[in-house]
Protein backbone atom coordinates (compact mmCIF):
# COMPACT_ATOMS: atom_id res chain seq x y z
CA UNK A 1 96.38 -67.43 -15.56
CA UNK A 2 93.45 -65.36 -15.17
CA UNK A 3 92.14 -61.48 -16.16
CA UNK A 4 89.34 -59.49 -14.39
CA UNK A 5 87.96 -56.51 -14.51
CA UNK A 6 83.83 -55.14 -13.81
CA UNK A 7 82.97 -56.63 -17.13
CA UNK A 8 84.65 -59.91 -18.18
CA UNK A 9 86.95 -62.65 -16.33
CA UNK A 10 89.42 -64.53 -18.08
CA UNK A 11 91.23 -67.47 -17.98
CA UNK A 12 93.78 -69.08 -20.68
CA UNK A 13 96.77 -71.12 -21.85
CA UNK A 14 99.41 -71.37 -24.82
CA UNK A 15 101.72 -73.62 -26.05
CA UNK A 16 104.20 -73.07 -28.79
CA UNK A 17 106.48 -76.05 -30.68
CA UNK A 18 109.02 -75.92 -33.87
CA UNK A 19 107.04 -79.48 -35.19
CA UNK A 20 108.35 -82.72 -35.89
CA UNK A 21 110.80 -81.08 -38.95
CA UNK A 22 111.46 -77.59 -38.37
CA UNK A 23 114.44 -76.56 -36.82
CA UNK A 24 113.20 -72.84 -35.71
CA UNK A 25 110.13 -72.09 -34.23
CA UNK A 26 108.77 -68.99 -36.40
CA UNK A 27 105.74 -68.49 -34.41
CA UNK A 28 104.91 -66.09 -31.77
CA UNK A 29 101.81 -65.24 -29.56
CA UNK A 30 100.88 -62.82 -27.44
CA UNK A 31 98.28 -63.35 -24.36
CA UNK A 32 97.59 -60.89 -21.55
CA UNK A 33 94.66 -59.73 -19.90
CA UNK A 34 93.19 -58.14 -22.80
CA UNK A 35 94.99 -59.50 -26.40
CA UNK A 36 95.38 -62.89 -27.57
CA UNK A 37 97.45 -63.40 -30.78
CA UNK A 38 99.23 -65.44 -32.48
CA UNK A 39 101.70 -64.75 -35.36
CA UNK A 40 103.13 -67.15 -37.88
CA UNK A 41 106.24 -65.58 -39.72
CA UNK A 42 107.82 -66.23 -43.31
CA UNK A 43 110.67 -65.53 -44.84
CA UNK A 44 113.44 -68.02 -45.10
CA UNK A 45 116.82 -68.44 -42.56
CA UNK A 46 115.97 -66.36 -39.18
CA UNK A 47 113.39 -63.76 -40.89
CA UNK A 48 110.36 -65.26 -40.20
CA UNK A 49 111.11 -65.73 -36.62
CA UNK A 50 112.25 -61.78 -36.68
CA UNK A 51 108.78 -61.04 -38.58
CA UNK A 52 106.55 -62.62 -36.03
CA UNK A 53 108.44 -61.68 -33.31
CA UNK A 54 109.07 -57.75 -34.69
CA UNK A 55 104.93 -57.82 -35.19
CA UNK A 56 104.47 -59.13 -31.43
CA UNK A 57 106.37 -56.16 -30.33
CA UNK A 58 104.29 -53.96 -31.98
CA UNK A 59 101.25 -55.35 -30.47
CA UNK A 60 102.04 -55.20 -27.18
CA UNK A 61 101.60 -51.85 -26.17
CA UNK A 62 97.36 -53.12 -26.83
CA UNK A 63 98.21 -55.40 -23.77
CA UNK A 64 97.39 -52.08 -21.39
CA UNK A 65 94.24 -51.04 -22.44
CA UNK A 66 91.03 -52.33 -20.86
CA UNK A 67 89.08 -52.33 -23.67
CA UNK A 68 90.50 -52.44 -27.53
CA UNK A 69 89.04 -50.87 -30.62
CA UNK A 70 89.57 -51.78 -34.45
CA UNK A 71 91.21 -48.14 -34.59
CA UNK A 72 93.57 -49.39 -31.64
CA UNK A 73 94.47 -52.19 -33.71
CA UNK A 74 94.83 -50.81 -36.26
CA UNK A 75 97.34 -48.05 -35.13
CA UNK A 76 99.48 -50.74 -33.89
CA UNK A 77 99.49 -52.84 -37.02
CA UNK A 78 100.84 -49.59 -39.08
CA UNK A 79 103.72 -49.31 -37.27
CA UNK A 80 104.00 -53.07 -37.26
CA UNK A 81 103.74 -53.27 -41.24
CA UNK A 82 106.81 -50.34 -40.98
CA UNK A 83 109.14 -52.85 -38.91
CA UNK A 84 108.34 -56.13 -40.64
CA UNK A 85 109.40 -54.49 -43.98
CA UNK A 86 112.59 -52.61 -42.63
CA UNK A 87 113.77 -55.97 -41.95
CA UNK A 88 116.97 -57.25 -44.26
CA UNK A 89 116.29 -60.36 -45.82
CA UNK A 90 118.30 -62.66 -48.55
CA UNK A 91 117.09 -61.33 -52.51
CA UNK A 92 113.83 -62.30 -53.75
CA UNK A 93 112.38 -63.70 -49.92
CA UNK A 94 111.26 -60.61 -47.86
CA UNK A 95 110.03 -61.18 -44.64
CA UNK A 96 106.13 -61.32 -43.30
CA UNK A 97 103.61 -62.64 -40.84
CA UNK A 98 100.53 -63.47 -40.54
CA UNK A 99 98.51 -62.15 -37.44
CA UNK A 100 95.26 -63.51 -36.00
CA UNK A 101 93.39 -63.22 -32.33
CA UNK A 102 91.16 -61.15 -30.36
CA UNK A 103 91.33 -58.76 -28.11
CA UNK A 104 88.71 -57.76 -25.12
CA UNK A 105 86.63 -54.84 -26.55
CA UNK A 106 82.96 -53.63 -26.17
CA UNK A 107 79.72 -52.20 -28.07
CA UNK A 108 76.55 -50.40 -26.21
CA UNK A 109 78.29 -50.95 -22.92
CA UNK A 110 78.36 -54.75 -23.44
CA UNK A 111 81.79 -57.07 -23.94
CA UNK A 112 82.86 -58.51 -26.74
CA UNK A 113 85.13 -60.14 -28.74
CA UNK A 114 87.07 -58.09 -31.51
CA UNK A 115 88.66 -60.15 -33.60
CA UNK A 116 91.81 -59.16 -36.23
CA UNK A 117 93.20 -61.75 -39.39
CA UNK A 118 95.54 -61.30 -41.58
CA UNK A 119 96.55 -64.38 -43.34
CA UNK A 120 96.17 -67.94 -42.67
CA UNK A 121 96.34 -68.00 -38.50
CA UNK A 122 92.63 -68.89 -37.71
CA UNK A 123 90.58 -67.57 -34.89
CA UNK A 124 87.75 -70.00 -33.66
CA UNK A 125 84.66 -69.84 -30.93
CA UNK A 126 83.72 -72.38 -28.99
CA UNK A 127 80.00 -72.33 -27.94
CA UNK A 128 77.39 -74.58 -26.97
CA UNK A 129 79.48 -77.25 -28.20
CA UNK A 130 79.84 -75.73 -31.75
CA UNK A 131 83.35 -74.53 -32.80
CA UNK A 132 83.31 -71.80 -35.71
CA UNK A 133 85.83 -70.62 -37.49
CA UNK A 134 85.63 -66.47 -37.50
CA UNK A 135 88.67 -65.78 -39.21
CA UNK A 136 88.58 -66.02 -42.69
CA UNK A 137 91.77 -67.32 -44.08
CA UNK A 138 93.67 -64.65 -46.45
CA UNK A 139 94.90 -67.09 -48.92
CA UNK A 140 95.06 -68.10 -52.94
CA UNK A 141 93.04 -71.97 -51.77
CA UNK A 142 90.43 -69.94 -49.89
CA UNK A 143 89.24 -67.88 -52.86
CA UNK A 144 89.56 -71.09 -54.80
CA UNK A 145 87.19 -72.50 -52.68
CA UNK A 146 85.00 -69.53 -52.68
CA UNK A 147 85.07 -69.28 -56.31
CA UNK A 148 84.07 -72.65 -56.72
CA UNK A 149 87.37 -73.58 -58.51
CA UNK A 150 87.89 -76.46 -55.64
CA UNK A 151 86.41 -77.99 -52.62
CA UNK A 152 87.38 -77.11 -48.56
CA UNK A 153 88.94 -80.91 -48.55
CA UNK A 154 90.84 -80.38 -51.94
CA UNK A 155 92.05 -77.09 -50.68
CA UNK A 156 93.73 -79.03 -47.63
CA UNK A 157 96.82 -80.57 -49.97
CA UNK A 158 97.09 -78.50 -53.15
CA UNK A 159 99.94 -77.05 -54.45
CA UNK A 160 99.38 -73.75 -53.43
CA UNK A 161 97.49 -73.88 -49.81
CA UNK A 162 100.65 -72.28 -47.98
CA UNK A 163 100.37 -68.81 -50.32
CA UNK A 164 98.65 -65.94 -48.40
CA UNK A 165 97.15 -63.17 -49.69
CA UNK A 166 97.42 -60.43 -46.84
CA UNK A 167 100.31 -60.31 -44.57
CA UNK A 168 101.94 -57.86 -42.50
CA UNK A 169 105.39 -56.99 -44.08
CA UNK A 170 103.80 -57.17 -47.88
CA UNK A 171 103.95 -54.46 -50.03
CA UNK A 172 100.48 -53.87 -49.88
CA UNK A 173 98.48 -51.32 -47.33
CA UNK A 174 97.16 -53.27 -44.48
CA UNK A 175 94.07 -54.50 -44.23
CA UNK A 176 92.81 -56.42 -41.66
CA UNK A 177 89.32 -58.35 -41.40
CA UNK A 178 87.68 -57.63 -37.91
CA UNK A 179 84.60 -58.88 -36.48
CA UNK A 180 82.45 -58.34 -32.95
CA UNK A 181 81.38 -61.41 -30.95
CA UNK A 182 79.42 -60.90 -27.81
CA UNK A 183 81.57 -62.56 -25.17
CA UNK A 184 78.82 -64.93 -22.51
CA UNK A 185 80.09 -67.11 -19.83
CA UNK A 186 81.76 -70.47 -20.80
CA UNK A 187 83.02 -69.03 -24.29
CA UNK A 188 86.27 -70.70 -25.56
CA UNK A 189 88.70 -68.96 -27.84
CA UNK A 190 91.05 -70.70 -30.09
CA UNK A 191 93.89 -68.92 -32.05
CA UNK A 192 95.86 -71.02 -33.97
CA UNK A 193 99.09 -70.96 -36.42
CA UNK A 194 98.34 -73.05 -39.40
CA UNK A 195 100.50 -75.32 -37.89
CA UNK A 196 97.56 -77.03 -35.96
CA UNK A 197 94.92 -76.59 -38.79
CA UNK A 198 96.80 -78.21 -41.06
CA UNK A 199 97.55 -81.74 -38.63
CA UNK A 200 94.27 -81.57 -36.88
CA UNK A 201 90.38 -81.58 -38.39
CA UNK A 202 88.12 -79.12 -36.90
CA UNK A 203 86.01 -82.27 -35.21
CA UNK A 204 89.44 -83.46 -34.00
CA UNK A 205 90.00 -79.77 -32.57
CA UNK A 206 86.49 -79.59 -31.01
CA UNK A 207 86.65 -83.02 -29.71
CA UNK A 208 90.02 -82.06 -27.38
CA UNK A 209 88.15 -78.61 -26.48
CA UNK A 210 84.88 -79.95 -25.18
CA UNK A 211 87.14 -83.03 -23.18
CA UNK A 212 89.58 -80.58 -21.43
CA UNK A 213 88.08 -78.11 -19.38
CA UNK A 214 91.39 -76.70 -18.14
CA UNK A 215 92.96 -74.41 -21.04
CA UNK A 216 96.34 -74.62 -20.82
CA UNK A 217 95.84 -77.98 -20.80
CA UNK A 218 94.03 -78.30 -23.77
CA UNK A 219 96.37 -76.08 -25.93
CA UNK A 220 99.36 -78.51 -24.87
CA UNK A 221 97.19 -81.27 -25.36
CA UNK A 222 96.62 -79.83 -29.24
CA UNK A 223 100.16 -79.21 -30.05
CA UNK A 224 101.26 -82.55 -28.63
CA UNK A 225 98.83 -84.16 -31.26
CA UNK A 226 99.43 -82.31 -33.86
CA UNK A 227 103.10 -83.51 -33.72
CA UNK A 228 101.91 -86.84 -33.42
CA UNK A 229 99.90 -86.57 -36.62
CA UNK A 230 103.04 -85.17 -38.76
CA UNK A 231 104.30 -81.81 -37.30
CA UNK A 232 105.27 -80.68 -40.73
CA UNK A 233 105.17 -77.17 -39.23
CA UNK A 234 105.64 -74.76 -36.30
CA UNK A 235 102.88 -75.23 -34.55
CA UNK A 236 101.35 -72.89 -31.62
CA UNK A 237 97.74 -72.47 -30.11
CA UNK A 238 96.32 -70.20 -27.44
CA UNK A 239 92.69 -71.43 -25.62
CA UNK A 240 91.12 -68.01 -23.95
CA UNK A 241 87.82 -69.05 -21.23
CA UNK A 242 85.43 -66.32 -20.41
CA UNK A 243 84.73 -67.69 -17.01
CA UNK A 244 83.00 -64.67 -15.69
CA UNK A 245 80.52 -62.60 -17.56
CA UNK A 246 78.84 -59.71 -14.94
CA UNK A 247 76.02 -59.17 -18.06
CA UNK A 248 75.15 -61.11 -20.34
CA UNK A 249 75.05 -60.50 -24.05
CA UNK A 250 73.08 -61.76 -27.05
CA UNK A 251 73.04 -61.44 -30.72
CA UNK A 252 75.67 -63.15 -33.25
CA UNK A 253 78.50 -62.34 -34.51
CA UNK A 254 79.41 -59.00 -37.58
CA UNK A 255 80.40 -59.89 -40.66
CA UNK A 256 84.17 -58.88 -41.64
CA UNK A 257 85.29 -55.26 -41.18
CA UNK A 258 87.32 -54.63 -43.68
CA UNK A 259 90.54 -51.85 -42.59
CA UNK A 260 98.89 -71.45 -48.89
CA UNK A 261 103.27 -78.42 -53.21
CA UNK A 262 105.66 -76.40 -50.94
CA UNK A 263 108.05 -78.85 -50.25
CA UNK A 264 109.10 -77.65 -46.82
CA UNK A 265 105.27 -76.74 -45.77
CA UNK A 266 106.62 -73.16 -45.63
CA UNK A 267 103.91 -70.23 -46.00
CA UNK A 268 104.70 -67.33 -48.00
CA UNK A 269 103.45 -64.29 -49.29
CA UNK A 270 101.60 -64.45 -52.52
CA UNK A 271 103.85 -61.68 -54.13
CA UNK A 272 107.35 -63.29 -52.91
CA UNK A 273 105.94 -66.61 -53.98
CA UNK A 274 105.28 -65.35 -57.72
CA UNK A 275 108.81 -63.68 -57.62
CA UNK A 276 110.38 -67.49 -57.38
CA UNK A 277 108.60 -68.71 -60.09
CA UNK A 278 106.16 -70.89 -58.21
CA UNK A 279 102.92 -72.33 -60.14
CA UNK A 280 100.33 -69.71 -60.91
């Protein structure tokens, strides 16, 4: 599948799988010619699946526009926030979703990346063989980490990893983190549920990125390991290629613009988590 336009040519995959012990699939993504996300809902029974895919719906009106902007986004993830929290849900759950991707946008003429998070999805970039993380995850290990309370590699099995902070659907206004990457010919995209992050090391995930060229290929070729390596969780990954660039841009990326033992690997809101007495 491919997108072109003057600026920027596209090319990209997905692959979406309910794991090794999950009987729903709670995830949902969106790619088009412009928008690439990927939402991971929460809630219990059916809601998360009606979270993620109530957010999607939201989003997809963005899918039109040839170029995005944070006040786009946004819009879109207002009225978003307004669905996920009209939606009935058994006492003391709620329903939410994380929401993390980018979208084709531009600055000074020039493409670039935009790219939202809320919550624990990851957004990556792929250049010159170096894979960075963007996102910043939205969750109660990553300020541990940050705080110096615990390390990255602790982070990855305590207690309280699946917890997220921000969340569409939480009672809390929403505020995404976005960030501008110039987009340059052979650029690779990765936006991921924490489904694959939590299977998969980042070497693993850069490893299968540099080997497979073709990108639908190499985001069935992640899934289908990360159910080999446990599966404890839905797991779905989108690969975006900028295989056509007409000028060139420099420069790094912006910082953040500002707008988590479960047993059953589920993630959940911070604020429903404290409401069923987990660990604090």
């Amino acid at each position: 599948m491919s997108s072109s336009d003057a600026e920027v040519r596209l090319s990209w995959g997905a692959a979406s799988h309910r794991g090794a012990r999950r009987q729903l699939n709670e995830d949902r993504f969106l790619v088009s010619r412009s928008v690439f996300l990927v939402a991971d809902g929460m809630g219990g029974h059916d809601a998360g699946e009606v979270a993620s895919t109530t957010a999607v719906d939201a989003l997809r009106p963005l899918a039109s526009l040839d170029v995005v902007t944070p006040d786009d986004v946004l819009e879109h993830l207002t009225f978003a926030q307004e669905r996920v929290r009209a939606i009935v849900t058994e006492p003391g759950r709620g329903a939410g979703t994380t929401l993390s991707g980018v979208a084709v946008a531009e600055q000074d003429g020039n493409p670039y990346w935009l790219v939202v998070n809320m919550g624990d999805s990851r957004t990556y970039h792929l250049s010159g063989g170096l894979l960075d993380q963007v996102s910043v995850d939205h969750s109660e290990v990553q300020e541990m980490v940050d705080a110096g309370v615990i390390t990255a590699d602790e982070a990855l099995t305590h207690p309280r990893r699946h917890v997220v902070t921000r969340a569409l659907g939480s009672r809390a206004e929403v505020r995404p983190d976005f960030w501008y990457v110039p987009i340059e010919r052979h650029d690779r995209i990765l936006v991921c549920s924490d489904g694959l992050t939590g299977e998969l090391s980042d070497e693993r995930i850069c490893e299968v990125l540099l080997q497979i060229p073709d990108p639908q290929s190499a985001a069935e070729r992640l899934v289908h390991e990360a159910i080999g390596a446990g599966g404890r969780d839905n797991i779905t990954v989108v690969v975006v290629d900028a295989v056509g660039v007409s000028d060139e841009t420099g420069g790094g990326s912006t910082a953040p613009r500002d707008m988590v033992s479960v047993a059953d690997e589920d993630t959940l809101p911070r604020e429903v988590r404290l409401q069923m007495g987990g660990p604090s």
